[in-house]
N, C-alpha and C. Protein backbone atom coordinates (compact mmCIF):
# COMPACT_ATOMS: atom_id res chain seq x y z
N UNK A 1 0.82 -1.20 0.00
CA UNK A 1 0.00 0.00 0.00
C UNK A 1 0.87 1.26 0.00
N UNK A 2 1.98 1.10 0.83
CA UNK A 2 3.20 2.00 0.59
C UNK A 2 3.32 2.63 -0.59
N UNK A 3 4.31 1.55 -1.00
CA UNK A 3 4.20 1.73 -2.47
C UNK A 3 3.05 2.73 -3.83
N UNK A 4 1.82 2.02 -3.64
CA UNK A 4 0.80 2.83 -4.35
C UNK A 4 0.87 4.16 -4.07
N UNK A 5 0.93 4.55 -2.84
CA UNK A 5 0.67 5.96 -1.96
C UNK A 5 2.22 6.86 -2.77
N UNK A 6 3.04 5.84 -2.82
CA UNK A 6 4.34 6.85 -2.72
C UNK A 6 4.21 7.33 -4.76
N UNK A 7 3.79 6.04 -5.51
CA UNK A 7 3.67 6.12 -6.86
C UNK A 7 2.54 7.36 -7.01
N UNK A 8 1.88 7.17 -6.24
CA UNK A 8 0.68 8.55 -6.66
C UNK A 8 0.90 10.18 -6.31
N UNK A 9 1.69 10.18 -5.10
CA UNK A 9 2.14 11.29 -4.64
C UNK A 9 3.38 11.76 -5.70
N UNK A 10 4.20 11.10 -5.88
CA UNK A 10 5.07 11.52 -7.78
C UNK A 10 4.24 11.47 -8.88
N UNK A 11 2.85 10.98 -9.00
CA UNK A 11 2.34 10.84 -10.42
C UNK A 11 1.79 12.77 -10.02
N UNK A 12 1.00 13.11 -9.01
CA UNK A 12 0.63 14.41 -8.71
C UNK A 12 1.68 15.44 -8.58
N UNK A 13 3.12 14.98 -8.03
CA UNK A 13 3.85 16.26 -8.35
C UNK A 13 4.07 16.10 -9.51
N UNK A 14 4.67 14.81 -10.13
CA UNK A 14 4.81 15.68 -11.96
C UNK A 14 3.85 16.14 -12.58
N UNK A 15 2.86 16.13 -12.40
CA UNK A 15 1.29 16.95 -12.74
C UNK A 15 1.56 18.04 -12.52
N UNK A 16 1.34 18.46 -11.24
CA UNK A 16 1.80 20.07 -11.30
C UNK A 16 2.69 20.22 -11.49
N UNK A 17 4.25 19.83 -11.27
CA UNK A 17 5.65 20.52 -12.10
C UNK A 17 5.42 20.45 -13.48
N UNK A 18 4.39 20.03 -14.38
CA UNK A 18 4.67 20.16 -16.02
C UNK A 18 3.41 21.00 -16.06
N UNK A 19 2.34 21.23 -15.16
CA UNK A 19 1.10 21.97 -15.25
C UNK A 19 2.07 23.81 -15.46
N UNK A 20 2.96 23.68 -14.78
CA UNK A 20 3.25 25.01 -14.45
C UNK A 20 4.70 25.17 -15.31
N UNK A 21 4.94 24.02 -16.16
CA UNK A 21 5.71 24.46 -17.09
C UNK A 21 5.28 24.08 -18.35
N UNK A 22 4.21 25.01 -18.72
CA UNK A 22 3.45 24.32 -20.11
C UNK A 22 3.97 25.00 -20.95
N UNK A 23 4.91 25.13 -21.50
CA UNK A 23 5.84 25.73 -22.65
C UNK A 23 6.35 25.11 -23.74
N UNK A 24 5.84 25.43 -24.84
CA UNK A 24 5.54 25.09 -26.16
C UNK A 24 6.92 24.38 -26.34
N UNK A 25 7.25 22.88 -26.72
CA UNK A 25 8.74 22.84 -27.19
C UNK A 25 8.82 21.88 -28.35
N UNK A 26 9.82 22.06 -29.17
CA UNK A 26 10.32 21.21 -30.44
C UNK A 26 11.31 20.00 -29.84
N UNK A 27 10.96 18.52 -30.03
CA UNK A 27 11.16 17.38 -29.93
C UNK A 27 11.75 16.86 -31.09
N UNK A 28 13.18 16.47 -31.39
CA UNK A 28 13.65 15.87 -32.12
C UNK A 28 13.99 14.50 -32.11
N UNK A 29 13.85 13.32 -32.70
CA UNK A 29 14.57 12.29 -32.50
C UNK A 29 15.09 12.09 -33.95
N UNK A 30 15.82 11.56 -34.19
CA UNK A 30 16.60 11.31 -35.62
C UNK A 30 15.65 12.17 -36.56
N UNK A 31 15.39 11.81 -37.23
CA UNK A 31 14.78 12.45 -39.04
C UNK A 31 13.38 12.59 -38.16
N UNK A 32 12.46 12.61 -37.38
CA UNK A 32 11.21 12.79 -36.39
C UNK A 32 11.35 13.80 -35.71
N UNK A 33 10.47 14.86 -35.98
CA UNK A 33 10.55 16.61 -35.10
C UNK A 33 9.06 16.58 -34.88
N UNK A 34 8.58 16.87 -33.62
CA UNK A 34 7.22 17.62 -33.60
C UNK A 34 7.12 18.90 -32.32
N UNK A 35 5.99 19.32 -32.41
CA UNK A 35 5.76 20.15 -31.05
C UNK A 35 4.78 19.74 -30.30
N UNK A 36 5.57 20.41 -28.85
CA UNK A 36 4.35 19.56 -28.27
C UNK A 36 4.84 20.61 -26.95
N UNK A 37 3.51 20.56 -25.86
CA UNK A 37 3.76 20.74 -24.72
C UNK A 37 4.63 20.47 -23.80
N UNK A 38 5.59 21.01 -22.89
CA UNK A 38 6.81 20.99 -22.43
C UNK A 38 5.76 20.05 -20.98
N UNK A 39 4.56 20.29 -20.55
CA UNK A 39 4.24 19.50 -19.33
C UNK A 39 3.83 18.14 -20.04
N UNK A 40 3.19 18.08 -21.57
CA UNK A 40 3.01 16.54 -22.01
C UNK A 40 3.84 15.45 -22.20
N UNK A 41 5.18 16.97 -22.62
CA UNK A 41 6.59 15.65 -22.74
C UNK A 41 6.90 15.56 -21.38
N UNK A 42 6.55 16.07 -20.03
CA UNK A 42 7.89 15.83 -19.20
C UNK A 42 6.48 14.57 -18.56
N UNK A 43 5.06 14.85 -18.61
CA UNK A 43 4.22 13.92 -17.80
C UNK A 43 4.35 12.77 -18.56
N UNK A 44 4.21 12.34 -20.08
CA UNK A 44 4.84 11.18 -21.03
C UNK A 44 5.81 10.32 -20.43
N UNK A 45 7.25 11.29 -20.44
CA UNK A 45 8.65 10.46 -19.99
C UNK A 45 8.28 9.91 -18.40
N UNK A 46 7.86 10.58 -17.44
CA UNK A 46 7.94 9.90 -16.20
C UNK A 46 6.63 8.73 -16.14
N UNK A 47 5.91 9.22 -16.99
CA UNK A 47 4.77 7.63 -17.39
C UNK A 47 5.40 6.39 -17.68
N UNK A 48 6.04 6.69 -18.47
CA UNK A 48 6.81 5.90 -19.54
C UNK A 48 7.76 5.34 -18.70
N UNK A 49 8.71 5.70 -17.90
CA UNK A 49 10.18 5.60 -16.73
C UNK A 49 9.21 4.67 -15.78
N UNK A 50 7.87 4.80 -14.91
CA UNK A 50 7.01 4.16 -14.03
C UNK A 50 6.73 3.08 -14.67
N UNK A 51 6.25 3.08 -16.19
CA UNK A 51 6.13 1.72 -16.72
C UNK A 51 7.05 0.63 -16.57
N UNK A 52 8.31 1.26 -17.04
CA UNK A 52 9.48 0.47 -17.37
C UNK A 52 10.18 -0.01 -16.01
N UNK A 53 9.65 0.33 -15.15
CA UNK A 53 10.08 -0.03 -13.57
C UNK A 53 9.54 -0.66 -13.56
N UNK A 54 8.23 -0.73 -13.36
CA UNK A 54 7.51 -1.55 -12.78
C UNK A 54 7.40 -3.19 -13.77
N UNK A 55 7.54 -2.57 -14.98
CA UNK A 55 7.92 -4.37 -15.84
C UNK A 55 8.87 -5.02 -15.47
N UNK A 56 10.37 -3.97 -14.97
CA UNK A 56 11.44 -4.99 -14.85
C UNK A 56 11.91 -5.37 -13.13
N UNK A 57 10.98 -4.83 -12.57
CA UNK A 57 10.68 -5.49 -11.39
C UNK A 57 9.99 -6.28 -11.14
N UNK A 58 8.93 -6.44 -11.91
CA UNK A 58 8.16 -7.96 -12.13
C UNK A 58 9.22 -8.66 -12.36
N UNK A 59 10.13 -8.71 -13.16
CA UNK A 59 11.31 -10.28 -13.91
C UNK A 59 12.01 -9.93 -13.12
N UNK A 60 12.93 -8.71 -11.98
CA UNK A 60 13.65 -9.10 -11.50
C UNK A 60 12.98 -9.82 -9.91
N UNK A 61 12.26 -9.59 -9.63
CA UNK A 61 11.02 -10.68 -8.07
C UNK A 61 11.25 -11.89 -8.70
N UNK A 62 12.10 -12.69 -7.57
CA UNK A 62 12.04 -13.92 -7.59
C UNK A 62 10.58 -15.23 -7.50
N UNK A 63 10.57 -15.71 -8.19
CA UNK A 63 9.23 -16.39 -8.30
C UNK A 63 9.15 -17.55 -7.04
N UNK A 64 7.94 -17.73 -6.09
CA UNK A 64 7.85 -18.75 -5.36
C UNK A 64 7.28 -19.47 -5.56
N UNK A 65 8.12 -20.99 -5.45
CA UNK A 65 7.65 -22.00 -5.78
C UNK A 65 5.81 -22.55 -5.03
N UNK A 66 5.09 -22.96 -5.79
CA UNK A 66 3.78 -23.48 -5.40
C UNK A 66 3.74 -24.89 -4.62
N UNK A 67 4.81 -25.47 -5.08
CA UNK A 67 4.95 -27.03 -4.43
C UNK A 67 5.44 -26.94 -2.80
N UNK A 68 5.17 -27.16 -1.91
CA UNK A 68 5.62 -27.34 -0.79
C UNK A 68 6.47 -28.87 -0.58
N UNK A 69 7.51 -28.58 0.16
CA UNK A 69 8.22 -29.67 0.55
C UNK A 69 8.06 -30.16 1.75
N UNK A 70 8.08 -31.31 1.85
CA UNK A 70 7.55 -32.20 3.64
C UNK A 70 9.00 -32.34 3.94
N UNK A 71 9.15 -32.19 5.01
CA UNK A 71 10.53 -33.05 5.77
C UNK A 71 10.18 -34.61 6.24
N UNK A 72 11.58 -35.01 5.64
CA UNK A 72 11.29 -36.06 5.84
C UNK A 72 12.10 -37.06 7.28
């Protein structure tokens, strides 16, 4: 529950830190240019950074086994 609480309290400050920097900007990647909002690109990338955490922390959590072992 931690967790959720702490992910939502950063999903709301980058909300308002890009709410209050909404400034028109040019995005290049190789031969690809567009414009776009300076709070859509910065709320995008930290979407995008939360995604990519949270996938490779799924594969890096060790998986527990379902079979139980008896002593014998």
């Amino acid at each position: 529950m931690l967790t959720v609480a702490l992910i939502l309290l950063i999903v709301v400050l980058v909300a308002i830190f890009s709410v209050q920097n909404a400034v028109p900007v040019t995005i290049s990647f190789f031969f690809w240019r567009f414009d776009a909002s300076l709070a859509i690109v910065i709320f995008l990338s930290v979407l995008t950074g939360l995604i990519t955490g949270v996938i490779v922390a799924l594969f890096l959590v060790p998986k527990r086994s379902s079979s139980k072992t008896t002593p014998q």
